[in-house]
C-alpha atoms as a PDB file:
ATOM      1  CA  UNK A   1     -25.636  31.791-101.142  1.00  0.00           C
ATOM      2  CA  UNK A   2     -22.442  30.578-101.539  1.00  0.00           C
ATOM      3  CA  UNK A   3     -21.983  26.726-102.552  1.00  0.00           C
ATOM      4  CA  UNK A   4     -19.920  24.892-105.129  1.00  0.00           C
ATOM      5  CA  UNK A   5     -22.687  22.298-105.070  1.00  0.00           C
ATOM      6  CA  UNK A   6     -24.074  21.564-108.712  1.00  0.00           C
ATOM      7  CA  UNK A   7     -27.851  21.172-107.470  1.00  0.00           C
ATOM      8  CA  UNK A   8     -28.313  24.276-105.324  1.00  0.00           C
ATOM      9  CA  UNK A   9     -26.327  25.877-108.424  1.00  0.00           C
ATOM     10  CA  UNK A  10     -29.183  24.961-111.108  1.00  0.00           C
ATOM     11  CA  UNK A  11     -31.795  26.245-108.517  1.00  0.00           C
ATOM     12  CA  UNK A  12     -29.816  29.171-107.852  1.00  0.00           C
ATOM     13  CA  UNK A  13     -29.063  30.138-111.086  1.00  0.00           C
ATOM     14  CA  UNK A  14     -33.185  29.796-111.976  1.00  0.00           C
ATOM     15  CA  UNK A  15     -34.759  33.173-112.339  1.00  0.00           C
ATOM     16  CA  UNK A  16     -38.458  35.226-112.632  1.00  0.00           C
ATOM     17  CA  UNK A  17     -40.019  32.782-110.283  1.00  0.00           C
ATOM     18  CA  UNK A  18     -43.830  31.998-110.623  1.00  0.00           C
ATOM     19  CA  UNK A  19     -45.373  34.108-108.492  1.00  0.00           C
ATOM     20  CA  UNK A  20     -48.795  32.214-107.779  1.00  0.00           C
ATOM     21  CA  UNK A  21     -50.480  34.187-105.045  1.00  0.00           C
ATOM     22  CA  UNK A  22     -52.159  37.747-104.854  1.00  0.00           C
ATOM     23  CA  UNK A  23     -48.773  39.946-104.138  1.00  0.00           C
ATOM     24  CA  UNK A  24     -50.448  42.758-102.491  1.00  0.00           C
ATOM     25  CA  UNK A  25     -49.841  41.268 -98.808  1.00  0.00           C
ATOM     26  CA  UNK A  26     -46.120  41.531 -99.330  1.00  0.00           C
ATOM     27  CA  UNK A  27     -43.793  44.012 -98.944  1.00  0.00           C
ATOM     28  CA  UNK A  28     -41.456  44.935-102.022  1.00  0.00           C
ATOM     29  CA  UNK A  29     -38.691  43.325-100.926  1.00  0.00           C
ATOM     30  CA  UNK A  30     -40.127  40.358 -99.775  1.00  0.00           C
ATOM     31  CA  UNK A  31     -41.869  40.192-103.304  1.00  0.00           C
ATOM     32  CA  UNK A  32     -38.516  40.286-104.429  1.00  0.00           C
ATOM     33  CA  UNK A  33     -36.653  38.129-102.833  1.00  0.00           C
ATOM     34  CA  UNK A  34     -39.468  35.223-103.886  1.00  0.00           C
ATOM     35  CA  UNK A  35     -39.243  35.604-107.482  1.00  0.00           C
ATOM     36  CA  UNK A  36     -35.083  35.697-107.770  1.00  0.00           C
ATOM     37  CA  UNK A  37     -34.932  33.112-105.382  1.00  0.00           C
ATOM     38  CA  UNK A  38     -38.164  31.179-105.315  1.00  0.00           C
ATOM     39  CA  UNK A  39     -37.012  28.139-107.692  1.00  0.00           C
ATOM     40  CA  UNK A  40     -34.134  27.816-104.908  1.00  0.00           C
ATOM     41  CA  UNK A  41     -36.321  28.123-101.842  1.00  0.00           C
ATOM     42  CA  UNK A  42     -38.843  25.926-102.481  1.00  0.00           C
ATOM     43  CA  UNK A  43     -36.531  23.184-103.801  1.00  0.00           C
ATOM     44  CA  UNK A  44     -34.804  23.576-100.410  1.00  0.00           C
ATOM     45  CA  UNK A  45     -38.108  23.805 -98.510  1.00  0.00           C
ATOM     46  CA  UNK A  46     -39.740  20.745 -99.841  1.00  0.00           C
ATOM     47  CA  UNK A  47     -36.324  18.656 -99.131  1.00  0.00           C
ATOM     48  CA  UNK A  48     -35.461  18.445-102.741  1.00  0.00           C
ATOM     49  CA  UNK A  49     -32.341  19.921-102.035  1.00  0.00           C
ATOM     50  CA  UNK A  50     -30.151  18.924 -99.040  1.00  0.00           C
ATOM     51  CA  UNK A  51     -29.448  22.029 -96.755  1.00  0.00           C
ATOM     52  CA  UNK A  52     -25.700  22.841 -96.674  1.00  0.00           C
ATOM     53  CA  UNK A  53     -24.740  25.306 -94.146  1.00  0.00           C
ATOM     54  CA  UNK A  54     -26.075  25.908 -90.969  1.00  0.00           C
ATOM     55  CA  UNK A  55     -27.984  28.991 -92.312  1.00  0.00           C
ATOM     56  CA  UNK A  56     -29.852  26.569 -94.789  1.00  0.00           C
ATOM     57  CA  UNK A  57     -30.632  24.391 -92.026  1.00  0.00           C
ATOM     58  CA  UNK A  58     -31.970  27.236 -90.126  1.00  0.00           C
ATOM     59  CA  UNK A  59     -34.092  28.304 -93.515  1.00  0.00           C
ATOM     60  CA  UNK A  60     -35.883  25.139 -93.565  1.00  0.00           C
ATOM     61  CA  UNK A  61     -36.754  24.879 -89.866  1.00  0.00           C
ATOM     62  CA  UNK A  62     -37.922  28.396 -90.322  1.00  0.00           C
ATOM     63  CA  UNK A  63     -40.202  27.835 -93.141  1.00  0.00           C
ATOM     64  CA  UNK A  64     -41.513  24.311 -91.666  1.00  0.00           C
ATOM     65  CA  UNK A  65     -42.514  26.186 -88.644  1.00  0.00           C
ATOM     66  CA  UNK A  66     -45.955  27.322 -87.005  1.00  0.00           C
ATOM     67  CA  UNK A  67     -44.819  31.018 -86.365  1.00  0.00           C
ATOM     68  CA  UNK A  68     -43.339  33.774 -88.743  1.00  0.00           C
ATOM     69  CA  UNK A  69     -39.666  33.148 -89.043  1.00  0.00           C
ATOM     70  CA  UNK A  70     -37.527  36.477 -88.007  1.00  0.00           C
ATOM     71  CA  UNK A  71     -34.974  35.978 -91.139  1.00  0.00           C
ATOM     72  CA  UNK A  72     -35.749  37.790 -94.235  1.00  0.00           C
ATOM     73  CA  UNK A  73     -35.512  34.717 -96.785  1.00  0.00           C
ATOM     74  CA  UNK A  74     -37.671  32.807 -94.227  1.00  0.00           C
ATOM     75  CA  UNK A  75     -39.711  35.160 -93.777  1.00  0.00           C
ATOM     76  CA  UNK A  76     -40.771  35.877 -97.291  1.00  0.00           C
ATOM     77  CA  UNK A  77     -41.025  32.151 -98.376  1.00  0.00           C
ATOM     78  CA  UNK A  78     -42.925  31.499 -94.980  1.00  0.00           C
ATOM     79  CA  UNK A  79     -45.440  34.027 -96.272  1.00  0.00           C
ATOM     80  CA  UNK A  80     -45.733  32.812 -99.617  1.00  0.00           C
ATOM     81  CA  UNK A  81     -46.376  29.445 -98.614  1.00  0.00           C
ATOM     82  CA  UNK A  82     -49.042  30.489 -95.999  1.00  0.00           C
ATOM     83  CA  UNK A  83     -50.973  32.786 -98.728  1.00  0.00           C
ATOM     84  CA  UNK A  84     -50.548  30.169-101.560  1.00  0.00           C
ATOM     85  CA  UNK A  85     -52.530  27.966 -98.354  1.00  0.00           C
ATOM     86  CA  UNK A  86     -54.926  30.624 -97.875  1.00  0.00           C
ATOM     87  CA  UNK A  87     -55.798  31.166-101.245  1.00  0.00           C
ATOM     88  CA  UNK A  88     -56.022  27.764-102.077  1.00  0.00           C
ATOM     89  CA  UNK A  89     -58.763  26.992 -99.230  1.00  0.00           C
ATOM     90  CA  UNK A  90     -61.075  29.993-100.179  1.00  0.00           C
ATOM     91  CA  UNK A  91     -60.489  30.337-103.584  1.00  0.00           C
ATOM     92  CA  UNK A  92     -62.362  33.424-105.541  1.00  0.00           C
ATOM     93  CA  UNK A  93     -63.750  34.503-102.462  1.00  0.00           C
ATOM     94  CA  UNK A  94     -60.801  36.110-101.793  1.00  0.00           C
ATOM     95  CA  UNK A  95     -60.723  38.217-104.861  1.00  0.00           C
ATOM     96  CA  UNK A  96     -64.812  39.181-104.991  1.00  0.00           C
ATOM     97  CA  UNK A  97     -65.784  42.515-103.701  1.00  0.00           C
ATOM     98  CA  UNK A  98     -69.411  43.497-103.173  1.00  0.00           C
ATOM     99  CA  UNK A  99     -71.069  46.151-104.329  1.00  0.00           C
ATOM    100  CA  UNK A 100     -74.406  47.267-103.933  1.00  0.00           C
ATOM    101  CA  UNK A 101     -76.605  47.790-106.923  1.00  0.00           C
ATOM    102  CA  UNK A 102     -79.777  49.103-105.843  1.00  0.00           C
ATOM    103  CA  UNK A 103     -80.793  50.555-102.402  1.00  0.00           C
ATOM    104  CA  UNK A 104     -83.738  48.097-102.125  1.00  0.00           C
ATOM    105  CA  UNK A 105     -84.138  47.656 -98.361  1.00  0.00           C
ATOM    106  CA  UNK A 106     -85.308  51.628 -97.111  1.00  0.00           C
ATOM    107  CA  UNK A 107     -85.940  54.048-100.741  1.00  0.00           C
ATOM    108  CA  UNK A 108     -85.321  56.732 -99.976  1.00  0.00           C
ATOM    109  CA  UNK A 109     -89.023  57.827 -99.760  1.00  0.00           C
ATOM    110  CA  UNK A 110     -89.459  55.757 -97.065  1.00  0.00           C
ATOM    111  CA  UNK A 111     -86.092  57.070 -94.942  1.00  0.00           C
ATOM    112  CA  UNK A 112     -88.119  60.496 -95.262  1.00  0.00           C
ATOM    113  CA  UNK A 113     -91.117  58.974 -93.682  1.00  0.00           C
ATOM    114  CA  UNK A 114     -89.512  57.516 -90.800  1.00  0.00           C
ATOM    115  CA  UNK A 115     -87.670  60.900 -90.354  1.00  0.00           C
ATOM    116  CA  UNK A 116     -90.973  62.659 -90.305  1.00  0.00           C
ATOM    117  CA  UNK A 117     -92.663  60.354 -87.889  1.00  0.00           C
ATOM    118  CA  UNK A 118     -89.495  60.184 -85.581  1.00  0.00           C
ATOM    119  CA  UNK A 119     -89.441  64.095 -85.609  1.00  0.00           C
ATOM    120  CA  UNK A 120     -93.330  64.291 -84.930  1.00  0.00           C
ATOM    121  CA  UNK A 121     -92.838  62.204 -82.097  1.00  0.00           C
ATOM    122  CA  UNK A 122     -89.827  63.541 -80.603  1.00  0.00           C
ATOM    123  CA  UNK A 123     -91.734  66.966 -81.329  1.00  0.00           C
ATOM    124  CA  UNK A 124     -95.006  65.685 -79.038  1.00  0.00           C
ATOM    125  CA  UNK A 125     -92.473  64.420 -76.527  1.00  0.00           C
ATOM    126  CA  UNK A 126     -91.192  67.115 -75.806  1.00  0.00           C
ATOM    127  CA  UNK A 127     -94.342  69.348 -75.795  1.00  0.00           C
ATOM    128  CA  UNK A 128     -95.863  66.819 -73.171  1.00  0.00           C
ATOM    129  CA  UNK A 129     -92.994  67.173 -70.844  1.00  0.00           C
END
């Protein structure tokens, strides 16, 4: 970034962004490039900075629209946003994991009695024929 301009300056300078989201869906880099820059990105993104160049310009249609942007800044404050969306709408259930305490629909007496009578009939079957 290359600006004299004292706003995108204070942004820029800001550091150790507040990652807010579950970090595993991004790649290094892109994990990165959010928390060095993520002070200055989403100042630009939410229009409390005005874009300079052309390539800020470019950043902010990027980020405002539908599809993933191709650029790598873009890209990785595109993502954040969408997750930070994501996460917001379902909440802990994206975090809980299931796990099965107790085998309580077949024991595993009664998986041995349906083997039995499936092999008894398959057994007869076969005789018969």
């Amino acid at each position: 970034m290359k600006t004299d301009d004292p706003h995108h300056l204070a942004f820029a300078r800001m550091r150790d962004f507040p990652f807010r989201c579950d970090p595993w869906v991004f790649s290094e880099e892109q994990y990165a490039t959010v928390k060095r820059w993520g002070h200055w990105m989403q100042a630009l993104a939410s229009g409390r900075l005005v874009p300079l160049t052309e390539a800020q310009q470019a950043f902010v249609r990027a980020v405002q629209s539908h599809a993933p942007p191709a650029e790598h800044f873009a890209q990785a404050w595109w993502r954040y946003e969408r997750r930070m969306l994501i996460e917001a709408k379902n909440g802990t259930a994206m975090h809980t994991t299931y796990q099965v305490d107790a085998d309580t629909f077949y024991s595993r007496e009664m998986v041995k009695q349906q083997r039995r009578i499936t092999t008894a009939t398959n057994f007869g079957e076969h005789r018969r024929s």
